[in-house]
PDB file of N, CA and C in Angstrom:
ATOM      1  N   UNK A   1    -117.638  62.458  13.790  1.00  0.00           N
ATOM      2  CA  UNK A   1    -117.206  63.827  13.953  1.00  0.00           C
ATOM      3  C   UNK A   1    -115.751  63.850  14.418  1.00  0.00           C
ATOM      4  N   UNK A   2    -114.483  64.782  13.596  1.00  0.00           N
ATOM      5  CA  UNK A   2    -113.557  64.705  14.669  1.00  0.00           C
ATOM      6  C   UNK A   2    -113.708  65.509  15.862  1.00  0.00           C
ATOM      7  N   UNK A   3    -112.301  65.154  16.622  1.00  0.00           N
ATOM      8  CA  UNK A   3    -112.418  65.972  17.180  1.00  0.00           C
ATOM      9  C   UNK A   3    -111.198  67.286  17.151  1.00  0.00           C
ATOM     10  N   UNK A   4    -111.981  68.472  18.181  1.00  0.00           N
ATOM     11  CA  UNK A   4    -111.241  69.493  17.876  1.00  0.00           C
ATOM     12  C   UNK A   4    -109.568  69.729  17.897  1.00  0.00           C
ATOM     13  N   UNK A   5    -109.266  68.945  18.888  1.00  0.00           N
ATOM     14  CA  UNK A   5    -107.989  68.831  18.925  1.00  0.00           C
ATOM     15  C   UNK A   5    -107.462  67.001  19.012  1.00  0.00           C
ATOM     16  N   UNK A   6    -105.933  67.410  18.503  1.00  0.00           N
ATOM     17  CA  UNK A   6    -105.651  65.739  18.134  1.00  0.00           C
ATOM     18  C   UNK A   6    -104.413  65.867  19.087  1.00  0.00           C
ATOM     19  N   UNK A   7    -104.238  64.698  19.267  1.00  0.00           N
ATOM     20  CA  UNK A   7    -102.852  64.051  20.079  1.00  0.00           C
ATOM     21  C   UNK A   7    -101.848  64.616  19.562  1.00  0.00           C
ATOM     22  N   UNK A   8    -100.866  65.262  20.390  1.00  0.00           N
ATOM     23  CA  UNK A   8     -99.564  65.275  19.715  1.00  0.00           C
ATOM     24  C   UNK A   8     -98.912  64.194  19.397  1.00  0.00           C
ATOM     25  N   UNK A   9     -98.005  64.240  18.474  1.00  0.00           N
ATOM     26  CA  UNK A   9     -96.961  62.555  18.228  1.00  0.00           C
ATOM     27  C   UNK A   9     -95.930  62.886  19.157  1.00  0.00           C
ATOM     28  N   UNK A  10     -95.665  61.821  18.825  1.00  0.00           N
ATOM     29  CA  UNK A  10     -93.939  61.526  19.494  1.00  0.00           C
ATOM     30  C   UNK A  10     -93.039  62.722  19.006  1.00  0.00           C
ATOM     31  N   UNK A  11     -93.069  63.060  17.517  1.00  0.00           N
ATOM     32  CA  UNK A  11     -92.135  63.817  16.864  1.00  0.00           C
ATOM     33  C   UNK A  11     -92.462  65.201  17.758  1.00  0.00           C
ATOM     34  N   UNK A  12     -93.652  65.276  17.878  1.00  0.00           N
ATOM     35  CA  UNK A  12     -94.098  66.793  17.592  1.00  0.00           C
ATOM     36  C   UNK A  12     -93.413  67.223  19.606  1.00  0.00           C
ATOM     37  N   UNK A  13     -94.061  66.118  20.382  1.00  0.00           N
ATOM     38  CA  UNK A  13     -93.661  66.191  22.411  1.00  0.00           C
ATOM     39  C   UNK A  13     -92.118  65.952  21.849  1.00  0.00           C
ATOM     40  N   UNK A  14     -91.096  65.576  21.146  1.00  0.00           N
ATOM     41  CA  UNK A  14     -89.551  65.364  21.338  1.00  0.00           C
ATOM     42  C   UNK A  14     -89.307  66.862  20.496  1.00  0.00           C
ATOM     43  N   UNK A  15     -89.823  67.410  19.679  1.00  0.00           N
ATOM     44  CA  UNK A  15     -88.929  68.723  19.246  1.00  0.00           C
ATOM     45  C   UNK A  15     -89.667  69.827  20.289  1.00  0.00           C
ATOM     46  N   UNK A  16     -90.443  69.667  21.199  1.00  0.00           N
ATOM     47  CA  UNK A  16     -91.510  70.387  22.099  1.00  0.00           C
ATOM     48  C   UNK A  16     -89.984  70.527  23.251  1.00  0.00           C
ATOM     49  N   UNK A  17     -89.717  69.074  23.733  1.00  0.00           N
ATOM     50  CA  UNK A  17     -88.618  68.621  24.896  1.00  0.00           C
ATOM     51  C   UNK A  17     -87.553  69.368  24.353  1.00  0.00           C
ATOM     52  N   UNK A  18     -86.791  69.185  23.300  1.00  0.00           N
ATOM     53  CA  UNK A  18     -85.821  69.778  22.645  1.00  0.00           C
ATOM     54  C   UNK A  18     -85.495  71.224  22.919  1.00  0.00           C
ATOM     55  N   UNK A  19     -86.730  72.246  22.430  1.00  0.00           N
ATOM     56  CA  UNK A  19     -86.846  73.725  22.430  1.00  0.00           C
ATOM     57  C   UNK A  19     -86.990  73.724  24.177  1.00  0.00           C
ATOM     58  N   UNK A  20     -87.647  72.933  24.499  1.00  0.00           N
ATOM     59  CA  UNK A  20     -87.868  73.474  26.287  1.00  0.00           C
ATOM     60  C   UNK A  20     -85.982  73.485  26.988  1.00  0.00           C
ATOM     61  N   UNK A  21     -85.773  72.278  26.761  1.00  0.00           N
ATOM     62  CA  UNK A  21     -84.183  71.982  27.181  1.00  0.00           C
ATOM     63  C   UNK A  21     -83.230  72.933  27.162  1.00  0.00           C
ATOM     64  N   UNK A  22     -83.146  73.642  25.451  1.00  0.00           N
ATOM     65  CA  UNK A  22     -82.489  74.710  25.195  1.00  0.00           C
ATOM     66  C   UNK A  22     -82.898  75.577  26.069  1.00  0.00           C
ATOM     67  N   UNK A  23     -84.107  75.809  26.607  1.00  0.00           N
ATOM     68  CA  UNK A  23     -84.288  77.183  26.852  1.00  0.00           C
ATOM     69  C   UNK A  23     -83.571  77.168  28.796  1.00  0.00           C
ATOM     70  N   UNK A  24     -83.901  76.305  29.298  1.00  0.00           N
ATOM     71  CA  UNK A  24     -83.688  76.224  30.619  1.00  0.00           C
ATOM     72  C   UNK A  24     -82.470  75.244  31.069  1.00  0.00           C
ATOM     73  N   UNK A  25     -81.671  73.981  30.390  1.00  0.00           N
ATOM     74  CA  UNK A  25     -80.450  74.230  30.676  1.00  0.00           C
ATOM     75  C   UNK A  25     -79.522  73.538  29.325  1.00  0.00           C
ATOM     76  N   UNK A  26     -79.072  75.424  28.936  1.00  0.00           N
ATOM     77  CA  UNK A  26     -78.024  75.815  27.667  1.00  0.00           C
ATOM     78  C   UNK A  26     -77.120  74.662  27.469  1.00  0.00           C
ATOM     79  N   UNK A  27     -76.324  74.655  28.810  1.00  0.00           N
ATOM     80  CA  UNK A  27     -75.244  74.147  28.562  1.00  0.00           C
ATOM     81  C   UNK A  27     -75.109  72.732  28.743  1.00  0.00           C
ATOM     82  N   UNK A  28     -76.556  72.204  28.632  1.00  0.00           N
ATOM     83  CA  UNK A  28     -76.198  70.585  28.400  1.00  0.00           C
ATOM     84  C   UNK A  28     -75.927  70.088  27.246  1.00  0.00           C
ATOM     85  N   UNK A  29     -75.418  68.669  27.049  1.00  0.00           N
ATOM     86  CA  UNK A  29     -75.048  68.218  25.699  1.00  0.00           C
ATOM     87  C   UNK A  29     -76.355  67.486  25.353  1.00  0.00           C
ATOM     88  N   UNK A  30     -77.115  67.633  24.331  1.00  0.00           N
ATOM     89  CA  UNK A  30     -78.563  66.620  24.359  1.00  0.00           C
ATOM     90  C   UNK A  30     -78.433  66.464  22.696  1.00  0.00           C
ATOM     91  N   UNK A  31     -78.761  65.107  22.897  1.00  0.00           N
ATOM     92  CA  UNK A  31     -78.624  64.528  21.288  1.00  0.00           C
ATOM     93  C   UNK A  31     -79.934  63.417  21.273  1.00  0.00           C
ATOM     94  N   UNK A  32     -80.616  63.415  19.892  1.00  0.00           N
ATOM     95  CA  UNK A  32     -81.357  62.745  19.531  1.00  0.00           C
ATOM     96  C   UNK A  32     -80.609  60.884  19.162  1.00  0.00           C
ATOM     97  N   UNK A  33     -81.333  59.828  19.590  1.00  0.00           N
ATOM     98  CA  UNK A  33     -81.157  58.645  19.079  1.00  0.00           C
ATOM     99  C   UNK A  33     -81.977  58.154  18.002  1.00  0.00           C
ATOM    100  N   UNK A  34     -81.558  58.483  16.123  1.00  0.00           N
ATOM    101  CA  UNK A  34     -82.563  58.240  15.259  1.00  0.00           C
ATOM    102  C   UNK A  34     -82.744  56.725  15.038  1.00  0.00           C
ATOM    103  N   UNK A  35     -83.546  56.143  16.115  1.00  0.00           N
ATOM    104  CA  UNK A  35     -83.722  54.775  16.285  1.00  0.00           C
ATOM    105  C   UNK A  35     -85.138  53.999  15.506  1.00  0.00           C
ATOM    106  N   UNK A  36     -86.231  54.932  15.450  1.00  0.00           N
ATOM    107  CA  UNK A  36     -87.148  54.397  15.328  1.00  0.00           C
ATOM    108  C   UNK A  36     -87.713  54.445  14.058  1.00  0.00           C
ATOM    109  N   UNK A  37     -86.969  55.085  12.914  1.00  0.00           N
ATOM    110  CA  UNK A  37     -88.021  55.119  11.389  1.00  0.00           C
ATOM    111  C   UNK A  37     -87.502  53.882  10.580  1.00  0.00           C
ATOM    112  N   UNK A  38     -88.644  53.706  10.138  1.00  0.00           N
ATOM    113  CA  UNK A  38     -88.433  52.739   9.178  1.00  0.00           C
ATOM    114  C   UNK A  38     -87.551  52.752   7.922  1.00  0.00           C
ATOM    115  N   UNK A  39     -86.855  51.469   7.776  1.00  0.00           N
ATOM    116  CA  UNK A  39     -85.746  51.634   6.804  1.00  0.00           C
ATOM    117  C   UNK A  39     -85.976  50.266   5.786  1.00  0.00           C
ATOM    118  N   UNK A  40     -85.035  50.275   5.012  1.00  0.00           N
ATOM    119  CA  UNK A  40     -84.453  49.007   4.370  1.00  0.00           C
ATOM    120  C   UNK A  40     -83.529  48.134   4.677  1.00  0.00           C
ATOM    121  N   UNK A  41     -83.812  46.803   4.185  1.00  0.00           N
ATOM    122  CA  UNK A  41     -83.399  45.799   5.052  1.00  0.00           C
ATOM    123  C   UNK A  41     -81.522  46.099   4.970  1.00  0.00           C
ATOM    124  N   UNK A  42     -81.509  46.592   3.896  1.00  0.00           N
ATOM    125  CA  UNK A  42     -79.950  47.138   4.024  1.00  0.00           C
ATOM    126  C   UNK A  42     -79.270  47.986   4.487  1.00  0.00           C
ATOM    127  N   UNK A  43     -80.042  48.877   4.297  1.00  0.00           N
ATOM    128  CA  UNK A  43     -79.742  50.359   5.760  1.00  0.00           C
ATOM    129  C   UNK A  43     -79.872  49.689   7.263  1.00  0.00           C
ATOM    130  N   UNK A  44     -81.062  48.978   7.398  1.00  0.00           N
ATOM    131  CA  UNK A  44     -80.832  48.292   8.557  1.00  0.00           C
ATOM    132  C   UNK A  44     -79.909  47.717   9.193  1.00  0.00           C
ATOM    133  N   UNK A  45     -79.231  46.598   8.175  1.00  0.00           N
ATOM    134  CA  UNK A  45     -78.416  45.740   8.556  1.00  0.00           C
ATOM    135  C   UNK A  45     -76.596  46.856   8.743  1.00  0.00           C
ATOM    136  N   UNK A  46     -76.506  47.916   7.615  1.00  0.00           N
ATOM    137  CA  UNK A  46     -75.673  48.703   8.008  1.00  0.00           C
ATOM    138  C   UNK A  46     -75.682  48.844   9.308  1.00  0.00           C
ATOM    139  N   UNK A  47     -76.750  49.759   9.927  1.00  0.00           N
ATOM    140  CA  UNK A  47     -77.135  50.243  11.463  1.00  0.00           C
ATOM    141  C   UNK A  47     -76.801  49.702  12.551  1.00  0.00           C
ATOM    142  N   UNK A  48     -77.261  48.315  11.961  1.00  0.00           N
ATOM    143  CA  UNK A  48     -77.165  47.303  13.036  1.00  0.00           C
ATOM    144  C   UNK A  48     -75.465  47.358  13.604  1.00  0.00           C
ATOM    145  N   UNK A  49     -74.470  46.742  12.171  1.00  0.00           N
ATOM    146  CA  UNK A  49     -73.121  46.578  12.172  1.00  0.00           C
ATOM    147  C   UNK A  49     -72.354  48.057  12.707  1.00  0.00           C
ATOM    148  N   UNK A  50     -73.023  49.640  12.111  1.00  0.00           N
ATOM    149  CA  UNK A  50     -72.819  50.484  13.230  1.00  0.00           C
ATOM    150  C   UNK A  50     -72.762  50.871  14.926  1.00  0.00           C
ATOM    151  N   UNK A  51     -73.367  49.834  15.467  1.00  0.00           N
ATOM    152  CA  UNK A  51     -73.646  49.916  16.661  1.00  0.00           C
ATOM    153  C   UNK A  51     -74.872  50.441  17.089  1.00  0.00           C
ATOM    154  N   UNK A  52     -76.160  50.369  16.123  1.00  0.00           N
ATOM    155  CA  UNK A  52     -77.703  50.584  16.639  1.00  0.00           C
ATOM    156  C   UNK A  52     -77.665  49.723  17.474  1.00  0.00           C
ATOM    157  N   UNK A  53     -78.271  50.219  18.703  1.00  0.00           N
ATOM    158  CA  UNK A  53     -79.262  48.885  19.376  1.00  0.00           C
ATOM    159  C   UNK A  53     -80.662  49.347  19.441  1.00  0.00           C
ATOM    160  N   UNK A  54     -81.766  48.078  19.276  1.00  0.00           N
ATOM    161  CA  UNK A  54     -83.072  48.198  19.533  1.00  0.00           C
ATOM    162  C   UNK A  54     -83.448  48.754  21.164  1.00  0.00           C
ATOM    163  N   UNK A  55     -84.174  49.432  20.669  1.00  0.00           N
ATOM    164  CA  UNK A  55     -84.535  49.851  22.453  1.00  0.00           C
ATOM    165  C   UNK A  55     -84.012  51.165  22.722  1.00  0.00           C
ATOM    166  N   UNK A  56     -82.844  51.684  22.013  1.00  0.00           N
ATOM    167  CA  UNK A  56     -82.523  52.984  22.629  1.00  0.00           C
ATOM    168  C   UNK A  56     -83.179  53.991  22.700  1.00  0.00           C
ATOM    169  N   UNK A  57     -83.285  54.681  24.020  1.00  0.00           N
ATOM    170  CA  UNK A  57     -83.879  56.116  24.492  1.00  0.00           C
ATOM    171  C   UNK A  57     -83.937  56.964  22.767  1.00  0.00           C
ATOM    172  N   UNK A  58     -85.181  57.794  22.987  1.00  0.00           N
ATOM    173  CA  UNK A  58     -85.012  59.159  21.613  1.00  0.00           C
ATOM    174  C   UNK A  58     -83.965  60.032  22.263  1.00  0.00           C
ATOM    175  N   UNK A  59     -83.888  60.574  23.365  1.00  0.00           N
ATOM    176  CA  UNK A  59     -82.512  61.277  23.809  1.00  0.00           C
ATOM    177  C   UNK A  59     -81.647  61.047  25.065  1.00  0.00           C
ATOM    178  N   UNK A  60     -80.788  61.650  24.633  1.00  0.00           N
ATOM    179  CA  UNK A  60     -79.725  61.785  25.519  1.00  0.00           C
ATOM    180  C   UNK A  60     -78.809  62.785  26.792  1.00  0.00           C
ATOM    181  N   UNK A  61     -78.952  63.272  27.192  1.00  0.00           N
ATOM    182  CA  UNK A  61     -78.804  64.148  28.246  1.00  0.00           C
ATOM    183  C   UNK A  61     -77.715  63.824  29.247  1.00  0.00           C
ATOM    184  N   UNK A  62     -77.187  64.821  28.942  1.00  0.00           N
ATOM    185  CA  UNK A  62     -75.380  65.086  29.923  1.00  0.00           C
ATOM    186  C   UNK A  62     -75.099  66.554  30.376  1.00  0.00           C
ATOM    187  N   UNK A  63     -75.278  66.673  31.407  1.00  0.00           N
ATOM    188  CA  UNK A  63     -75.087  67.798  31.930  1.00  0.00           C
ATOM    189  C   UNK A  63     -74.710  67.886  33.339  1.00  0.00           C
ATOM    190  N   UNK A  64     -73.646  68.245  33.982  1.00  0.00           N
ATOM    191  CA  UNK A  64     -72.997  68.780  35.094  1.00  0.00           C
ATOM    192  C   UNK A  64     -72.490  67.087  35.521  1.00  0.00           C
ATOM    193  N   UNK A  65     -71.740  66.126  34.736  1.00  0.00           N
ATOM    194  CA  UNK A  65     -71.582  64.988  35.091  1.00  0.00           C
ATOM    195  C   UNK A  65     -72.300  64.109  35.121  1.00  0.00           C
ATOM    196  N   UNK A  66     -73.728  63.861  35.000  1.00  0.00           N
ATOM    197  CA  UNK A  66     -74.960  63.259  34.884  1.00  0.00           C
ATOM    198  C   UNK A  66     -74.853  62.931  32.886  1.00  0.00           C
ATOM    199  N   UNK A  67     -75.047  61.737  32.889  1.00  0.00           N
ATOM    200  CA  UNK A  67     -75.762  61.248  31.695  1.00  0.00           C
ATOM    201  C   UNK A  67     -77.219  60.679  32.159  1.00  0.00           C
ATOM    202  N   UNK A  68     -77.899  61.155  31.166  1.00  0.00           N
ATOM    203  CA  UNK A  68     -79.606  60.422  31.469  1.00  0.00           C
ATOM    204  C   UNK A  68     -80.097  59.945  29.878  1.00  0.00           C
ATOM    205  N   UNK A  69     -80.738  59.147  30.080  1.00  0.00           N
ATOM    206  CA  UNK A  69     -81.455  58.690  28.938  1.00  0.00           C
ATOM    207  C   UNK A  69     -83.231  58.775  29.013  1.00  0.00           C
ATOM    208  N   UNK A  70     -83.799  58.992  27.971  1.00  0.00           N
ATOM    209  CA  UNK A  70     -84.898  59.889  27.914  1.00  0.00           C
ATOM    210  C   UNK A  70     -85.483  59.210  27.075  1.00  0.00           C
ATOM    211  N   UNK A  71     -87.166  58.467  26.966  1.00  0.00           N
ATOM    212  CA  UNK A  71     -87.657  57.825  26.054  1.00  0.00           C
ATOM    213  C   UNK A  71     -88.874  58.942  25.719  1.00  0.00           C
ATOM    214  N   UNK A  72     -89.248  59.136  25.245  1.00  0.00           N
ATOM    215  CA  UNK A  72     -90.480  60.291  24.778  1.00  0.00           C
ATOM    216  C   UNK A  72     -91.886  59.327  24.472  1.00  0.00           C
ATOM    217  N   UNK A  73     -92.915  59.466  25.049  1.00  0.00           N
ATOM    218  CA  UNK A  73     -94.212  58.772  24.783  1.00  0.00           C
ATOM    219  C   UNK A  73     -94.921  59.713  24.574  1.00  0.00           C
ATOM    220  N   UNK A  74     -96.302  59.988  23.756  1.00  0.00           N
ATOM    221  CA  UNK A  74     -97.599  60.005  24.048  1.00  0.00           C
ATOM    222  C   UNK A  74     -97.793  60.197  25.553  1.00  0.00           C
ATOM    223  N   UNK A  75     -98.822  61.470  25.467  1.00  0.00           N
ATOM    224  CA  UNK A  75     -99.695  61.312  26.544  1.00  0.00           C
ATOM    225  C   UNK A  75    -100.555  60.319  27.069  1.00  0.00           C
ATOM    226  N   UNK A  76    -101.178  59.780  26.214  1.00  0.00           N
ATOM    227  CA  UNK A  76    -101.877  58.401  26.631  1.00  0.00           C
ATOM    228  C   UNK A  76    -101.737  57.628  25.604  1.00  0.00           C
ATOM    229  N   UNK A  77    -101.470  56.630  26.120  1.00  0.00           N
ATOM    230  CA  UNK A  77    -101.342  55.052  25.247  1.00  0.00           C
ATOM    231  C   UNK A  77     -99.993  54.655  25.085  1.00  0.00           C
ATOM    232  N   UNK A  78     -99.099  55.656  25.005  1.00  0.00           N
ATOM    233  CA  UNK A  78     -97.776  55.399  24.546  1.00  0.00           C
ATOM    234  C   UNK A  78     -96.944  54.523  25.289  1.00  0.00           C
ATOM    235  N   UNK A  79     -96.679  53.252  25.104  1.00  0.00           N
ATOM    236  CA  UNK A  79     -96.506  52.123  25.840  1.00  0.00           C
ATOM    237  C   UNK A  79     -94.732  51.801  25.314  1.00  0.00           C
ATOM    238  N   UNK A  80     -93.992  51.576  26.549  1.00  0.00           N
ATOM    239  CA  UNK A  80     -92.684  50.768  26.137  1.00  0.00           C
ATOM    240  C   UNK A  80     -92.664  49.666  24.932  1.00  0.00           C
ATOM    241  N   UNK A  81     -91.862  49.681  24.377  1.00  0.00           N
ATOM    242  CA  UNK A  81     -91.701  48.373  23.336  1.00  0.00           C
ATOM    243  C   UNK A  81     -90.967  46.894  24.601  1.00  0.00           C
ATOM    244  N   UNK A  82     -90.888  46.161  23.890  1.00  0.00           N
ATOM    245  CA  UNK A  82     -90.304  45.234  24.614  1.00  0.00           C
ATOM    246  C   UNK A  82     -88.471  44.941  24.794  1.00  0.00           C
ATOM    247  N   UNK A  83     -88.505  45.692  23.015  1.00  0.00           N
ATOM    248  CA  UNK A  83     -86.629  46.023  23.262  1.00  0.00           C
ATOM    249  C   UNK A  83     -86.090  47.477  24.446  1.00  0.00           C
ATOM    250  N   UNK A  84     -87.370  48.201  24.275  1.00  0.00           N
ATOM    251  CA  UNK A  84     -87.106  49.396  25.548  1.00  0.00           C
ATOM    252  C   UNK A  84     -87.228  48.832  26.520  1.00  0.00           C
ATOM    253  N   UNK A  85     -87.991  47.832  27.063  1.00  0.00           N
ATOM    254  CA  UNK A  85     -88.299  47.491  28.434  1.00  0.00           C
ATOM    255  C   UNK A  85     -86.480  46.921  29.155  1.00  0.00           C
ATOM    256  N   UNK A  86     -86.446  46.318  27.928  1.00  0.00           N
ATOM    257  CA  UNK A  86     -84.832  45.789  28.536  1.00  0.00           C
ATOM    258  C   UNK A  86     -83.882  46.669  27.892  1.00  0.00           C
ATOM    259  N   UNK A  87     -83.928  48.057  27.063  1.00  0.00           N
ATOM    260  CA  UNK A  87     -82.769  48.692  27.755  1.00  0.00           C
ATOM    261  C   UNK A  87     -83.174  49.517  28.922  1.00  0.00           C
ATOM    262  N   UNK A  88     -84.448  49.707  29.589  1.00  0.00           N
ATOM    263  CA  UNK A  88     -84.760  50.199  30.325  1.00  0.00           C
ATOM    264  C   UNK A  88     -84.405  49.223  31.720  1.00  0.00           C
ATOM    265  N   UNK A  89     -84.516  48.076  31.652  1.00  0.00           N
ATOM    266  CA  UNK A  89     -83.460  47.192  32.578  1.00  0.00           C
ATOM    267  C   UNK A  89     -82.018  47.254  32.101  1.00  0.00           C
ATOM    268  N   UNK A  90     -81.356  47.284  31.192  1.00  0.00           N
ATOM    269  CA  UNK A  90     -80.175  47.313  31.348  1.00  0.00           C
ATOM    270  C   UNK A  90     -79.660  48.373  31.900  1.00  0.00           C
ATOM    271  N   UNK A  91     -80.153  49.755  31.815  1.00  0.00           N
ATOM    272  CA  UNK A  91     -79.774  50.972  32.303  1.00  0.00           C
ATOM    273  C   UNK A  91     -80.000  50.841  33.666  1.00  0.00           C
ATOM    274  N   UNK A  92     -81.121  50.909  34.494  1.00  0.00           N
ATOM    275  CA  UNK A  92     -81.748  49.770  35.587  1.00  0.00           C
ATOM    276  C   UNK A  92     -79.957  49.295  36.538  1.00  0.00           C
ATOM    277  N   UNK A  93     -79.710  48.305  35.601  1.00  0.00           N
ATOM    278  CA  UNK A  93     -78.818  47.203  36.697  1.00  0.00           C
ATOM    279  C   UNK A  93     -77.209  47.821  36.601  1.00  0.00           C
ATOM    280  N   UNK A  94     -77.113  48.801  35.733  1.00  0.00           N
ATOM    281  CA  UNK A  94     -76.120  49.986  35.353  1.00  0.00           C
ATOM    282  C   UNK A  94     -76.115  50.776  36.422  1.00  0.00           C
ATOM    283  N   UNK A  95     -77.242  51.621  36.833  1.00  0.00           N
ATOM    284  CA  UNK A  95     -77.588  52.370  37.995  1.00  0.00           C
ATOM    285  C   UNK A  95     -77.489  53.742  36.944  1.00  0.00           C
ATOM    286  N   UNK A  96     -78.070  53.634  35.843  1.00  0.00           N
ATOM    287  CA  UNK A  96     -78.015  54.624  35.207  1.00  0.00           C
ATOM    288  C   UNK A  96     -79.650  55.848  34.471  1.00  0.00           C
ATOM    289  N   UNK A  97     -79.610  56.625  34.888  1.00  0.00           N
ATOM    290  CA  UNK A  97     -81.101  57.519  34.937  1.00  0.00           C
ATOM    291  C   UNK A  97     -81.240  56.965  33.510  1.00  0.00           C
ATOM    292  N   UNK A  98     -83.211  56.548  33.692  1.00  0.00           N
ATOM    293  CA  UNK A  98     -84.057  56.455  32.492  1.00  0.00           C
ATOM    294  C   UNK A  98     -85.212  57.339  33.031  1.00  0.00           C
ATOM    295  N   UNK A  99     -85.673  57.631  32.034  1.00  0.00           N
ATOM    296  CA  UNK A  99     -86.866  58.193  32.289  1.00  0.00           C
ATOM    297  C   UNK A  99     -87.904  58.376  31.113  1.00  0.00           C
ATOM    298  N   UNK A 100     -89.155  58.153  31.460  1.00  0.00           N
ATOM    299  CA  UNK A 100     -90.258  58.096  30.103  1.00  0.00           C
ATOM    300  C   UNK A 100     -90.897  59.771  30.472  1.00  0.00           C
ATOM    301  N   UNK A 101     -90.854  60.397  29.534  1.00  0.00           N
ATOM    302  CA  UNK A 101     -91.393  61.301  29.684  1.00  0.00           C
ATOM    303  C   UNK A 101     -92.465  61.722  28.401  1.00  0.00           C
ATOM    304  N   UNK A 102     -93.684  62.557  28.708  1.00  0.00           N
ATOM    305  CA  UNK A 102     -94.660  62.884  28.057  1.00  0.00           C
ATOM    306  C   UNK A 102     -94.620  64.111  28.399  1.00  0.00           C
ATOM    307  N   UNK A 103     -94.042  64.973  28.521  1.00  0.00           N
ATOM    308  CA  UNK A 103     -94.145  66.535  28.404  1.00  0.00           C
ATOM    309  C   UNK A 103     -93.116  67.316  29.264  1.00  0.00           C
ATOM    310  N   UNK A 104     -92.845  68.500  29.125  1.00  0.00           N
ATOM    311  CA  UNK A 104     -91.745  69.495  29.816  1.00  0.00           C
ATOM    312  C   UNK A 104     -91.907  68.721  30.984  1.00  0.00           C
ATOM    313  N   UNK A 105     -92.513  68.933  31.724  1.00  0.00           N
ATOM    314  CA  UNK A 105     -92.947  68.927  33.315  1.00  0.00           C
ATOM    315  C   UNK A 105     -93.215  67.661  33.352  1.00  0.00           C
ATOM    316  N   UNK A 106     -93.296  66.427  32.970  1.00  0.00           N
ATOM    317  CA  UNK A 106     -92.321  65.409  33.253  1.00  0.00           C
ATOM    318  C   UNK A 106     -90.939  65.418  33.092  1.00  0.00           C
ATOM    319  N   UNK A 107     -90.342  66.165  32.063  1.00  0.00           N
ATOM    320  CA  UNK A 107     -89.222  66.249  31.651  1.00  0.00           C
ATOM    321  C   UNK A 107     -87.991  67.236  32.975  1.00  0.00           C
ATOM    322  N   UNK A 108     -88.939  67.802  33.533  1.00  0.00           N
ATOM    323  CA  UNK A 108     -88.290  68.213  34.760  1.00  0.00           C
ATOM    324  C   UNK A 108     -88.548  67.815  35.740  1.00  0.00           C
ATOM    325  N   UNK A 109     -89.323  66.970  36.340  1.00  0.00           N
ATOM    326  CA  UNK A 109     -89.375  66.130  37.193  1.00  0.00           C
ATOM    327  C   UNK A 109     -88.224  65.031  37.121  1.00  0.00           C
ATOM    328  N   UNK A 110     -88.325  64.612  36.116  1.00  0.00           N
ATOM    329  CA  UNK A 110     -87.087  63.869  36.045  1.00  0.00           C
ATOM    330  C   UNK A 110     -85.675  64.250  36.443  1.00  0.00           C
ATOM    331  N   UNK A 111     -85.684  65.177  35.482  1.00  0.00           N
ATOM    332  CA  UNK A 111     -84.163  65.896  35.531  1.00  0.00           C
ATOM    333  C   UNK A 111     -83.539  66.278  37.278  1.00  0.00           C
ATOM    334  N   UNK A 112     -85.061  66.646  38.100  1.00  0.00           N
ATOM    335  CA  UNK A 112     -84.489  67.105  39.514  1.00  0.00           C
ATOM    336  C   UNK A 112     -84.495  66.092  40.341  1.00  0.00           C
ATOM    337  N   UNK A 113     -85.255  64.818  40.059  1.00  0.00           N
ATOM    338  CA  UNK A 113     -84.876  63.345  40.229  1.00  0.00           C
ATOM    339  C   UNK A 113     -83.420  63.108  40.608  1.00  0.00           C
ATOM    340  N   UNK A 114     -83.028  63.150  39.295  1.00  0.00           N
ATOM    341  CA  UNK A 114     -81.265  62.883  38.852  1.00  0.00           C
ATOM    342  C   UNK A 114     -80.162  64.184  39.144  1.00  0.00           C
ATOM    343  N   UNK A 115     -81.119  64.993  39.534  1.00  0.00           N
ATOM    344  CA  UNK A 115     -79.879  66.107  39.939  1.00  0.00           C
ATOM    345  C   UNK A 115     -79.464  66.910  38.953  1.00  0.00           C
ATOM    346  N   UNK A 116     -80.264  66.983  37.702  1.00  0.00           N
ATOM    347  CA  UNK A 116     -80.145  68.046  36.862  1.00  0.00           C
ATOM    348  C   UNK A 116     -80.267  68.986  36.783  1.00  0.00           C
ATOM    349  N   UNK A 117     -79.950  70.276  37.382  1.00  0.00           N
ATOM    350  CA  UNK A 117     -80.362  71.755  37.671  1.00  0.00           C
ATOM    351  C   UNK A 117     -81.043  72.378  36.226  1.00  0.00           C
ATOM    352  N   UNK A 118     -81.959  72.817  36.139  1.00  0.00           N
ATOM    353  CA  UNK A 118     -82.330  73.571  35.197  1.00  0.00           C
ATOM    354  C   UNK A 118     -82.820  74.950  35.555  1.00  0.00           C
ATOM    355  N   UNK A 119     -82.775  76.186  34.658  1.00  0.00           N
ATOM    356  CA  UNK A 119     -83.367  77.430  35.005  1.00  0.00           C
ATOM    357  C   UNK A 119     -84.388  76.892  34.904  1.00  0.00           C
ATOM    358  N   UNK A 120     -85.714  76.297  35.209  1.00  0.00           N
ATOM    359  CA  UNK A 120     -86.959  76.438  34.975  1.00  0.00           C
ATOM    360  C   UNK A 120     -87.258  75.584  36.779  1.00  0.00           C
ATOM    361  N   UNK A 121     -86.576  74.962  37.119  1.00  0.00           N
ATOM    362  CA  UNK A 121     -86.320  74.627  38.798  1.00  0.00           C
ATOM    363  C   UNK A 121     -86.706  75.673  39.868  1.00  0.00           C
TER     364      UNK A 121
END
């Protein structure tokens, strides 16, 4: 039997984060990192020589002098990769905000963590 309701994805909680962001703080700069779809070994290797790195956050967040980096999971199961774990240490020994978030309200927990004012605070 299924069931009645299904997991959101990743896609569906990061354009969820996206619309919430806009709504409560305007004037940050927030950009997506299109890190994770699958490609060809030649688009890849472009990417690579662009300056992709494995591991990078899905977004980005700058607002009032604060840069933060933002990985988006699943509510349950959604587990670090092993190239995230170490940019999640490199950011780490940087002294620079990471944060895994699974919904708005992680997503503002964080943010007042790091000193991000939002209207929804």
């Amino acid at each position: 039997m299924r069931a009645l309701f299904t997991k959101p994805t990743e896609d569906q909680i990061q354009r969820q984060l996206l619309g919430w962001l806009k709504a409560v703080c305007p004037n940050a700069v927030v950009f997506a990192v299109p890190n994770g779809e699958h490609r060809n070994k030649a688009t890849a290797g472009k990417l690579k020589g662009q300056g992709v790195l494995p591991g990078a956050p899905d977004l980005v967040i700058a607002h009032d002098g604060v840069i933060a980096f933002v990985e988006v999971k699943r509510p349950k199961g959604g587990r670090l990769s092993p190239a995230q774990l170490e940019f999640q240490e490199r950011c780490s020994e940087q002294r620079l905000p990471y944060g895994v978030v699974r919904s708005p309200g992680d997503l503002q927990a964080f943010l007042d963590d790091i000193g991000i004012k939002t209207r929804a605070a």
